[in-house]
N, C-alpha and C. Protein backbone atom coordinates (compact mmCIF):
# COMPACT_ATOMS: atom_id res chain seq x y z
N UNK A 1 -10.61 -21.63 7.36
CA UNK A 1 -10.18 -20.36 6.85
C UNK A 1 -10.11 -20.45 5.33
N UNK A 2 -10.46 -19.27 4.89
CA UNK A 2 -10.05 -19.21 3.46
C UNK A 2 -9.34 -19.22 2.82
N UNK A 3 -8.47 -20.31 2.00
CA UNK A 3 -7.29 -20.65 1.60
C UNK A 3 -7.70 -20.14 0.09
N UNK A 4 -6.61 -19.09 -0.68
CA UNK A 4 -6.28 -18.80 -1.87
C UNK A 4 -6.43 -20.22 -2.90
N UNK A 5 -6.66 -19.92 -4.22
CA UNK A 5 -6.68 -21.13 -4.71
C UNK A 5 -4.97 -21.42 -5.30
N UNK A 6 -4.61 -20.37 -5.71
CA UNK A 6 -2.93 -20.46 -5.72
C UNK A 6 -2.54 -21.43 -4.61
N UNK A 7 -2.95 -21.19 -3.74
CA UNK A 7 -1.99 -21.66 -2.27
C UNK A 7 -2.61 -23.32 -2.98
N UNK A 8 -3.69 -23.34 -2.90
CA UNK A 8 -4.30 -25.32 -2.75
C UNK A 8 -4.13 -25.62 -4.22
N UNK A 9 -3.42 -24.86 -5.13
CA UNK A 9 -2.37 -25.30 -6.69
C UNK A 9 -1.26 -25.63 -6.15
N UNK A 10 -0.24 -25.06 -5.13
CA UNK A 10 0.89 -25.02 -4.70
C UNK A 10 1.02 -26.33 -3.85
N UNK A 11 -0.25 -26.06 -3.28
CA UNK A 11 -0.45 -27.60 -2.19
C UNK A 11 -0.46 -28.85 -3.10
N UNK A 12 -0.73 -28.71 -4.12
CA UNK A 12 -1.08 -30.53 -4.72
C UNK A 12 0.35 -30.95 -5.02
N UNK A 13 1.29 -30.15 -5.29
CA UNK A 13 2.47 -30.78 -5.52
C UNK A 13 3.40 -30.66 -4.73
N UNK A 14 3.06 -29.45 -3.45
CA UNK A 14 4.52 -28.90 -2.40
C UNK A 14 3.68 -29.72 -1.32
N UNK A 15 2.74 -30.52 -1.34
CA UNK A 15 2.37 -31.10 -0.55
C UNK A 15 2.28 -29.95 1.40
N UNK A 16 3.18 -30.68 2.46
CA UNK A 16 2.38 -30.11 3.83
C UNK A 16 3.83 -28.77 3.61
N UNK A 17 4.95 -29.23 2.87
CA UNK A 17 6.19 -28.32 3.23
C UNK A 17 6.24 -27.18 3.19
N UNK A 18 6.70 -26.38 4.12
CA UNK A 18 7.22 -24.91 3.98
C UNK A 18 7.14 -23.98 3.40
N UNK A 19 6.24 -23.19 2.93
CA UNK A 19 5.99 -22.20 1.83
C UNK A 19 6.39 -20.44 2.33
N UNK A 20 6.87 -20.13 2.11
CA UNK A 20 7.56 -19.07 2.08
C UNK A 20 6.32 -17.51 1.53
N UNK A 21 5.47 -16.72 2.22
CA UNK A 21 4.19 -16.18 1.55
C UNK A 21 4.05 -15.19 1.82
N UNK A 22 3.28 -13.82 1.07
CA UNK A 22 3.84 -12.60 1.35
C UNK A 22 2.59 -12.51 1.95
N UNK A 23 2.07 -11.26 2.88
CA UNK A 23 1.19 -11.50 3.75
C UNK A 23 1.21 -9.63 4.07
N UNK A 24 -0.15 -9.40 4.07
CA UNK A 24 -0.11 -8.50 4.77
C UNK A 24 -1.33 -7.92 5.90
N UNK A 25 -0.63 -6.60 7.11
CA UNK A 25 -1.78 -6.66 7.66
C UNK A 25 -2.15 -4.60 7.99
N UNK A 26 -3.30 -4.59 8.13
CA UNK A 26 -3.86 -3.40 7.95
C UNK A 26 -4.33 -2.78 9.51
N UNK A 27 -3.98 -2.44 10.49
CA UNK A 27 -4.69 -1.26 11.38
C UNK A 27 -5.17 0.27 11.00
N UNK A 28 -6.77 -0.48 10.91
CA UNK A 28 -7.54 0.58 10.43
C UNK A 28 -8.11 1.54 11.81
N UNK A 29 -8.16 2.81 11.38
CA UNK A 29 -8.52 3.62 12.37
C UNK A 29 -9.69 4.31 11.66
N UNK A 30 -10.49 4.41 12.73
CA UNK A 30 -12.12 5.54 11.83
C UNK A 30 -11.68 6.84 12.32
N UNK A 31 -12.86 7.68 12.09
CA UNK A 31 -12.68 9.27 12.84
C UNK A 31 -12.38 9.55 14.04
N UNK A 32 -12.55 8.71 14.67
CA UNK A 32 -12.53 9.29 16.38
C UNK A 32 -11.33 8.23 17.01
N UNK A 33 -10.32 7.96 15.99
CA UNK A 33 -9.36 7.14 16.79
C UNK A 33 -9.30 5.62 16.92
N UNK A 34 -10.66 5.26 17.15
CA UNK A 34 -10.97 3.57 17.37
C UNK A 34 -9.92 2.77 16.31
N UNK A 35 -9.68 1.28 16.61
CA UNK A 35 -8.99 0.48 15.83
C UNK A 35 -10.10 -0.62 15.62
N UNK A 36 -9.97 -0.95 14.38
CA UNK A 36 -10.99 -2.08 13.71
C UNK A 36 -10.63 -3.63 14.39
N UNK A 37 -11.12 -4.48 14.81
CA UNK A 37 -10.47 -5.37 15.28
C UNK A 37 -11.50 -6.73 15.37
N UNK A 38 -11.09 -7.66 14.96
CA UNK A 38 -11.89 -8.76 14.53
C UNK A 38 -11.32 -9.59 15.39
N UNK A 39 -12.51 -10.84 16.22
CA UNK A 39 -12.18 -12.26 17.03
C UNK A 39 -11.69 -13.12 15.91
N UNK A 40 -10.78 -13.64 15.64
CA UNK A 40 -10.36 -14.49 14.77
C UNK A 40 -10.80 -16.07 14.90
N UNK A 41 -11.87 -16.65 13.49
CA UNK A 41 -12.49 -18.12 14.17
C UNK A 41 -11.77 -19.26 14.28
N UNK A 42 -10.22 -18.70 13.75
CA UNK A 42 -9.72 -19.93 14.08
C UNK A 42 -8.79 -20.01 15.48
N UNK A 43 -8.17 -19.07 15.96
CA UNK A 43 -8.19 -19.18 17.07
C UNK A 43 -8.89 -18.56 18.66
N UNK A 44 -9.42 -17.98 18.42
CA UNK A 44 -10.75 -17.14 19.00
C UNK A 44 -9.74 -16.13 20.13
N UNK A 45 -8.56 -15.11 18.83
CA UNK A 45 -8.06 -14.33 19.52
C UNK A 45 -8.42 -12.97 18.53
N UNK A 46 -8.46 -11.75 19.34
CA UNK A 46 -8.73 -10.60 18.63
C UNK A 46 -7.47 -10.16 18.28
N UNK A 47 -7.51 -9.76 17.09
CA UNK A 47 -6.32 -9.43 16.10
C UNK A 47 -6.85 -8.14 15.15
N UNK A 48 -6.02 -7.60 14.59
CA UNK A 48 -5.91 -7.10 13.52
C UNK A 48 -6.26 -7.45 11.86
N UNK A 49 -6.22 -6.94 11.04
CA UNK A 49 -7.04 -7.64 9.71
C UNK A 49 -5.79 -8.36 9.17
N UNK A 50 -5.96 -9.31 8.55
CA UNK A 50 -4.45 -9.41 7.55
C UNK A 50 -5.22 -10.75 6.67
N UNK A 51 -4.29 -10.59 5.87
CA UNK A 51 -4.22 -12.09 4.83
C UNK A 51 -2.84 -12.02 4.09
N UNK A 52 -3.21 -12.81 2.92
CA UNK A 52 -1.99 -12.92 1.99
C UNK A 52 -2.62 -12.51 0.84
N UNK A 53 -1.39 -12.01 -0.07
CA UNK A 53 -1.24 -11.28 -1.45
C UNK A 53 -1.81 -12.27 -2.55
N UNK A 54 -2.56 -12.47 -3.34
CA UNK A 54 -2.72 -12.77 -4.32
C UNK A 54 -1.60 -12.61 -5.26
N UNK A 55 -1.05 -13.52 -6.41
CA UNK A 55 -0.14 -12.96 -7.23
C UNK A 55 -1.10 -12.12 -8.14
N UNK A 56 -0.19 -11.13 -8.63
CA UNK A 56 0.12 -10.11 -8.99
C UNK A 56 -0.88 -8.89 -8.59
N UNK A 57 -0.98 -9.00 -7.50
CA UNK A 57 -1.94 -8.09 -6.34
C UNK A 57 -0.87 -6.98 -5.87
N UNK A 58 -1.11 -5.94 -5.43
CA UNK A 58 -0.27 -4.96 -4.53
C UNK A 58 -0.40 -5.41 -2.86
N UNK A 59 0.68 -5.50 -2.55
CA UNK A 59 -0.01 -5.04 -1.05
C UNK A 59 -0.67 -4.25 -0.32
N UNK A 60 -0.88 -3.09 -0.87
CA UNK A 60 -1.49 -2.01 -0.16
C UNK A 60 -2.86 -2.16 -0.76
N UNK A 61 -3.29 -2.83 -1.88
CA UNK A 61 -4.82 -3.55 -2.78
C UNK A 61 -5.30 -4.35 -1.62
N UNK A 62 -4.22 -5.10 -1.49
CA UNK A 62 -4.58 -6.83 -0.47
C UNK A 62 -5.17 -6.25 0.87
N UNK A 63 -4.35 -4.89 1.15
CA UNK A 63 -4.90 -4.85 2.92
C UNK A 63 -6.05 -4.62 2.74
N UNK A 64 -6.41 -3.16 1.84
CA UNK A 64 -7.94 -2.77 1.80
C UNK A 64 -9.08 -3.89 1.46
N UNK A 65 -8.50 -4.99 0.66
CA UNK A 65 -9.48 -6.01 0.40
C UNK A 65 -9.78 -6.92 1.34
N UNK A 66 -8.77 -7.13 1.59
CA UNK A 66 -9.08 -8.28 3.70
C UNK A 66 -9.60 -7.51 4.10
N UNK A 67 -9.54 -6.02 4.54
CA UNK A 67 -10.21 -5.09 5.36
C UNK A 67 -11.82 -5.47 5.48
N UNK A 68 -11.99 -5.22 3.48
CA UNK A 68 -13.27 -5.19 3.49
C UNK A 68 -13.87 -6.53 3.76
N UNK A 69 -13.44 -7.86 2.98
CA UNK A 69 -13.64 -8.97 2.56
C UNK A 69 -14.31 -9.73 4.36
N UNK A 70 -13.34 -8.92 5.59
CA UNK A 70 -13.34 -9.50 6.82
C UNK A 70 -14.39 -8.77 7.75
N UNK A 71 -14.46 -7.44 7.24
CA UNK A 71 -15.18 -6.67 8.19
C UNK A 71 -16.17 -5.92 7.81
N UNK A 72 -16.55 -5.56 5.97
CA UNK A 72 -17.17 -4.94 5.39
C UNK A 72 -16.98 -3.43 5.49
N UNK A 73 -16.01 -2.81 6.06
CA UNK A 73 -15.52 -1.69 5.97
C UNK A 73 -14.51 -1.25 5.34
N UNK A 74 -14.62 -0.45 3.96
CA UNK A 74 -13.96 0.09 3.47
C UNK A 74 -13.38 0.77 4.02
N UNK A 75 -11.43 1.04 3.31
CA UNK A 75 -10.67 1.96 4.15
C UNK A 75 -9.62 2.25 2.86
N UNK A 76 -8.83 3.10 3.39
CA UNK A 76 -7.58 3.95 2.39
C UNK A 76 -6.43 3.13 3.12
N UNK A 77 -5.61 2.86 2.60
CA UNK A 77 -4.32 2.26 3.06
C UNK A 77 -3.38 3.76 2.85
N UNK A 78 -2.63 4.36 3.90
CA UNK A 78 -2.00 5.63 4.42
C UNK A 78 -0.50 5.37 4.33
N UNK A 79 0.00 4.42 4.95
CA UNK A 79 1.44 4.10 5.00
C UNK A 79 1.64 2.81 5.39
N UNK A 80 3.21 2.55 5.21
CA UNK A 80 3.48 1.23 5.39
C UNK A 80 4.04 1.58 7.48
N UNK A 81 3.78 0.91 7.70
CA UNK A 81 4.38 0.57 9.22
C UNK A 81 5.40 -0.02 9.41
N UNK A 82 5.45 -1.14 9.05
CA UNK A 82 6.25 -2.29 9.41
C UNK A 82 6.55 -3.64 8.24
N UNK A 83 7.25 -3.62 7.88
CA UNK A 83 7.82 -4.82 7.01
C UNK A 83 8.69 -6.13 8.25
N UNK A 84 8.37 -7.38 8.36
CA UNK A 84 9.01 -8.55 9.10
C UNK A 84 8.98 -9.83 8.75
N UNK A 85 9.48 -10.62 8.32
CA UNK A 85 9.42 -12.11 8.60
C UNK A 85 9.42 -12.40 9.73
N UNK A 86 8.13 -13.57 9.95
CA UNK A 86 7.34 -13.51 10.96
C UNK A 86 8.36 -15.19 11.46
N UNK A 87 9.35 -15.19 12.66
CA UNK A 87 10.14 -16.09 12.60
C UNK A 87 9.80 -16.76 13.04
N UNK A 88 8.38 -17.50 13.57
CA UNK A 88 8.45 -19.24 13.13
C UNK A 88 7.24 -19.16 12.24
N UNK A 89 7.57 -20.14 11.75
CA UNK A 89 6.20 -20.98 10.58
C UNK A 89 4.97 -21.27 11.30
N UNK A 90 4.08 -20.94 10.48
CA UNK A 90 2.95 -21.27 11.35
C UNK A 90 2.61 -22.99 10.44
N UNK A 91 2.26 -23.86 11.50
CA UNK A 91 1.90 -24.82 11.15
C UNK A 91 0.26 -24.87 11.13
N UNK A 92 -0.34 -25.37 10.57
CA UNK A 92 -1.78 -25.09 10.29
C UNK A 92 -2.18 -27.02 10.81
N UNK A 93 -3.48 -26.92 11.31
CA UNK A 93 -4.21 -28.46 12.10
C UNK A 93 -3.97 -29.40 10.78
N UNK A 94 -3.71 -29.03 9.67
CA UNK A 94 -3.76 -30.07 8.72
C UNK A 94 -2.48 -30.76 8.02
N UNK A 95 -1.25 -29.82 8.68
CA UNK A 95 -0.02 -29.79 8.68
C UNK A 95 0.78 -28.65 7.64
N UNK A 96 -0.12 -28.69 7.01
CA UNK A 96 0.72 -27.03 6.11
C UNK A 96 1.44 -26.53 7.09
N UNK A 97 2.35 -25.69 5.91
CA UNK A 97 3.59 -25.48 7.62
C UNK A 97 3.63 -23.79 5.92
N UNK A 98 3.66 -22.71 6.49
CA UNK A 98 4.06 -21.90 5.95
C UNK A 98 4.73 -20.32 7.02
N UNK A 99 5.41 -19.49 6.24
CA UNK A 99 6.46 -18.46 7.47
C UNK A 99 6.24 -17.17 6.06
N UNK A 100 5.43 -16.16 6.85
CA UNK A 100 5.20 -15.13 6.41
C UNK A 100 6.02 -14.24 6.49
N UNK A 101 6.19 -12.96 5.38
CA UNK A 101 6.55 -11.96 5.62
C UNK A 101 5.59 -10.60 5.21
N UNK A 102 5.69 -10.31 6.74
CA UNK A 102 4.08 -9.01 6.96
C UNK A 102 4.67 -7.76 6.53
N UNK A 103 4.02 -7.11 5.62
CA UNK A 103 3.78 -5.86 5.79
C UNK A 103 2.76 -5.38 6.32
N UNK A 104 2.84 -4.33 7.26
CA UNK A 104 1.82 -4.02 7.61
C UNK A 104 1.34 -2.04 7.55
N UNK A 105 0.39 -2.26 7.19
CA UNK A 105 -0.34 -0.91 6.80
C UNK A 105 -1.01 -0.46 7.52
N UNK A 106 -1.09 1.26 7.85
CA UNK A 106 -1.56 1.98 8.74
C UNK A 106 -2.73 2.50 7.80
N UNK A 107 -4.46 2.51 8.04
CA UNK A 107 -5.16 2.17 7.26
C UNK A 107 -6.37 3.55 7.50
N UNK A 108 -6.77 4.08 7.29
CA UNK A 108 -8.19 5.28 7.16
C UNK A 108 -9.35 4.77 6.97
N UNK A 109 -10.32 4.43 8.03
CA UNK A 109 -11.76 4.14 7.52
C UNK A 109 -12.58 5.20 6.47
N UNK A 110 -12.94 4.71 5.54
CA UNK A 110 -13.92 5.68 4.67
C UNK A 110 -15.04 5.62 4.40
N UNK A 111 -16.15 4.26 5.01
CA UNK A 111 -17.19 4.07 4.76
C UNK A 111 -17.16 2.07 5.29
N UNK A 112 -18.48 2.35 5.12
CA UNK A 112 -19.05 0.92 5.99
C UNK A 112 -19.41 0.80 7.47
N UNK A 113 -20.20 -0.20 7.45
CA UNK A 113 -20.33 -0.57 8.64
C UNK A 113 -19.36 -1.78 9.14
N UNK A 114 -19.05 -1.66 10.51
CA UNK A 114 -17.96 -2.94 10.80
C UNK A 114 -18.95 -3.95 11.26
N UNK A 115 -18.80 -5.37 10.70
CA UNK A 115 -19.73 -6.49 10.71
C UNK A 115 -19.01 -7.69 10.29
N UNK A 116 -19.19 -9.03 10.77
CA UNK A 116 -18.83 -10.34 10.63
C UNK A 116 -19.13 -10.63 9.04
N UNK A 117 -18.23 -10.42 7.92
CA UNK A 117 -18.37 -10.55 6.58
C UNK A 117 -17.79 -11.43 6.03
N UNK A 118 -17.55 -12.55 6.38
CA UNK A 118 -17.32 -13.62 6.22
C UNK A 118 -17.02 -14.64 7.50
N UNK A 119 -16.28 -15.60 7.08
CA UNK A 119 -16.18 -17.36 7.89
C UNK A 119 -15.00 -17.23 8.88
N UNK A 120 -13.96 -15.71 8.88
CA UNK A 120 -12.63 -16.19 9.21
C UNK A 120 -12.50 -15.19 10.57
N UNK A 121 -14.12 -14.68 10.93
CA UNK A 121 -13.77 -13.30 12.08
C UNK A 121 -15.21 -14.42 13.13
N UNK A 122 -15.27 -14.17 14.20
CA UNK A 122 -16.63 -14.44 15.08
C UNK A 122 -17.04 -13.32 15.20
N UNK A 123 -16.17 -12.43 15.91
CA UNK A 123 -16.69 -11.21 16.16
C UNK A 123 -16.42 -9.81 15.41
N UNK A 124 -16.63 -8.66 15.15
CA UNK A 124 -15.68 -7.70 14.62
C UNK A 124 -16.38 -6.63 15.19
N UNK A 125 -15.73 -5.57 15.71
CA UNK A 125 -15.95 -4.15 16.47
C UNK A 125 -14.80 -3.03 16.34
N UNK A 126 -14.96 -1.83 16.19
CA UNK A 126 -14.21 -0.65 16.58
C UNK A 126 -13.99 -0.87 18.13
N UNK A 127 -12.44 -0.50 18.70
CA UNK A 127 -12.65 -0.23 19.81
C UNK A 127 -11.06 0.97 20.09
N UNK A 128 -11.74 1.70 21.80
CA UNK A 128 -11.03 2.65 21.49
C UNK A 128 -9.49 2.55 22.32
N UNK A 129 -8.52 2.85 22.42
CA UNK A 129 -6.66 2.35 22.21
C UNK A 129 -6.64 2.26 23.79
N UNK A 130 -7.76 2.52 24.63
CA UNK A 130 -7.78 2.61 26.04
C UNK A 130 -8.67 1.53 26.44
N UNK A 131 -9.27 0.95 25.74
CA UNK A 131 -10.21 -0.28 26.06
C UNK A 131 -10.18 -1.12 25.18
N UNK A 132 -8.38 -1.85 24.79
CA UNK A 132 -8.64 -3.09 23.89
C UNK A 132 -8.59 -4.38 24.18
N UNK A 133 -9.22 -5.51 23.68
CA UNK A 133 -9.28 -6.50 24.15
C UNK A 133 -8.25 -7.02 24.09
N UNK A 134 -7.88 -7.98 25.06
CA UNK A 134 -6.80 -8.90 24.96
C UNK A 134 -6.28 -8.95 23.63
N UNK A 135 -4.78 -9.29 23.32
CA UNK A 135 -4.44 -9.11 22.13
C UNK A 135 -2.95 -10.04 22.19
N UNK A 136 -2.80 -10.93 21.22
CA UNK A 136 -1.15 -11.26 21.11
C UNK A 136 -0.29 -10.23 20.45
N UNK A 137 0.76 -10.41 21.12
CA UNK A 137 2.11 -9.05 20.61
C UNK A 137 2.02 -8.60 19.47
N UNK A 138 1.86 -10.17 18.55
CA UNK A 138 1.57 -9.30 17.20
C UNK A 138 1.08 -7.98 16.66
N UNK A 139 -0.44 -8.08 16.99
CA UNK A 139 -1.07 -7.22 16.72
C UNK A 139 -0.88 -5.58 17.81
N UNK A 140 -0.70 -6.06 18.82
CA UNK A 140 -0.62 -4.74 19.78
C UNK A 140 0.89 -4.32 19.44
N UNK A 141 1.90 -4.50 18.74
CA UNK A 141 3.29 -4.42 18.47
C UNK A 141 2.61 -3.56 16.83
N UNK A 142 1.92 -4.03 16.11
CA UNK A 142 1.61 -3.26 14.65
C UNK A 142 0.43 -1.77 14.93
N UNK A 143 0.04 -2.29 15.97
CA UNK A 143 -0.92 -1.12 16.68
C UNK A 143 0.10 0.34 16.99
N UNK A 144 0.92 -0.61 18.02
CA UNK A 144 1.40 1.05 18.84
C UNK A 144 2.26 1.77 17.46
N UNK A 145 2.82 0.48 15.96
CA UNK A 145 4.02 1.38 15.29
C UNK A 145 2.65 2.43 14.19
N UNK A 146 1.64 2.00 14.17
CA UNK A 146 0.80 2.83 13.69
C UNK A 146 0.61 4.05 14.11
N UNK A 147 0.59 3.95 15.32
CA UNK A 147 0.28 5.15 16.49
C UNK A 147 2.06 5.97 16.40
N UNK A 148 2.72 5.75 16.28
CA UNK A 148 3.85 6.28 16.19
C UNK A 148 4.23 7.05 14.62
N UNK A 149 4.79 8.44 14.93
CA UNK A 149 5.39 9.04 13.66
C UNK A 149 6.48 9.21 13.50
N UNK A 150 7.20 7.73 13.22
CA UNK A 150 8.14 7.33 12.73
C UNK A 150 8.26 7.23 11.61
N UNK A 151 9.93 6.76 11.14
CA UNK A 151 9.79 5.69 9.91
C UNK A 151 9.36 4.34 9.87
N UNK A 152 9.15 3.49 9.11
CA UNK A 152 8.70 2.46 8.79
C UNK A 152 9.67 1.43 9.46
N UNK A 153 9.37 0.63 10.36
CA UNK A 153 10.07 -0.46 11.33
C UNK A 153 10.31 -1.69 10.35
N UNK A 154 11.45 -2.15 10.59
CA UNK A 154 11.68 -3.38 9.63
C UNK A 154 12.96 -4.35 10.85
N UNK A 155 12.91 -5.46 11.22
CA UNK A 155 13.83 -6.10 11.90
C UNK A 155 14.83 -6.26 11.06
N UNK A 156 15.81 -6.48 11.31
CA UNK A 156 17.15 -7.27 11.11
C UNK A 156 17.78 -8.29 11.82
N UNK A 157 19.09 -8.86 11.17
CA UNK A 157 19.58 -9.95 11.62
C UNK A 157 20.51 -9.41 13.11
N UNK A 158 20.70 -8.24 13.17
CA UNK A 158 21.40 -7.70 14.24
C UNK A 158 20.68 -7.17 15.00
N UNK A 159 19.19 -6.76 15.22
CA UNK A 159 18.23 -5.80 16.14
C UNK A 159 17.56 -7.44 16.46
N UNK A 160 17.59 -8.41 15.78
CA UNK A 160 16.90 -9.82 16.11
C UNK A 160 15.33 -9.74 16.25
């Protein structure tokens, strides 16, 4: 996967420990409803788009740029969904150990074709909210708050 070069500056001296990283993720929808959705190559599960923030990046910059960077489809970032610290750390095969906090963005396709545009998707397709592929909570949990016209979902220490 594509590691920021910030992050492998941070790595030469914080070595495998704990990094604390802002992260965000985007459910993009085209005209007719479909959700953008990429096989992920490192664990060969279909997910949603996301990465992490560059410093001094916006988050709502970062989603549209993973969007594109992952799938080659440009999109409008619409609203925020969901703000969470994601409560365990993900440990990575090489031992990096880092614990995100997602925002996640409800996203407008505006152009492109959806296609494998880089190293970090196998697959990538539109598909429609009645025929999605297998999915971990994650992503089907940032899906349905997209689909909802609510306010913006955020956990706490008391909702857990």
């Amino acid at each position: 996967m594509a590691t920021p070069d910030f992050i492998r500056a941070l790595r030469e001296t914080a070595g495998h420990q704990l990094l604390f990283l802002p992260g965000v993720s985007a459910v993009v929808f085209d005209d007719r409803g479909r959700v953008l959705l990429g096989r992920r190559a490192d664990t060969g599960h279909w997910a949603i788009v996301g990465g992490i923030v560059e410093p001094g990046e916006q988050p709502a910059d970062c989603a549209v740029r993973e969007v594109f960077e992952e799938t080659a489809v440009h999109c409008e970032a619409e609203r925020i969904v969901l703000v969470e610290t994601l409560r365990k750390p993900v440990v990575y095969a090489n031992g990096d150990q880092c614990q995100f906090v997602d925002v996640t963005f409800r996203c407008r396709a505006v152009g492109g074709e959806a296609r494998v545009n880089d190293d970090e998707s196998l697959e990538v397709g539109w598909f429609d909210l009645d025929d999605l592929p297998e999915m971990k909570r994650f992503s089907l949990m940032r899906i349905e708050k997209a689909l909802a016209d609510e306010p913006t979902w955020f956990r706490t220490a008391a909702t857990g």
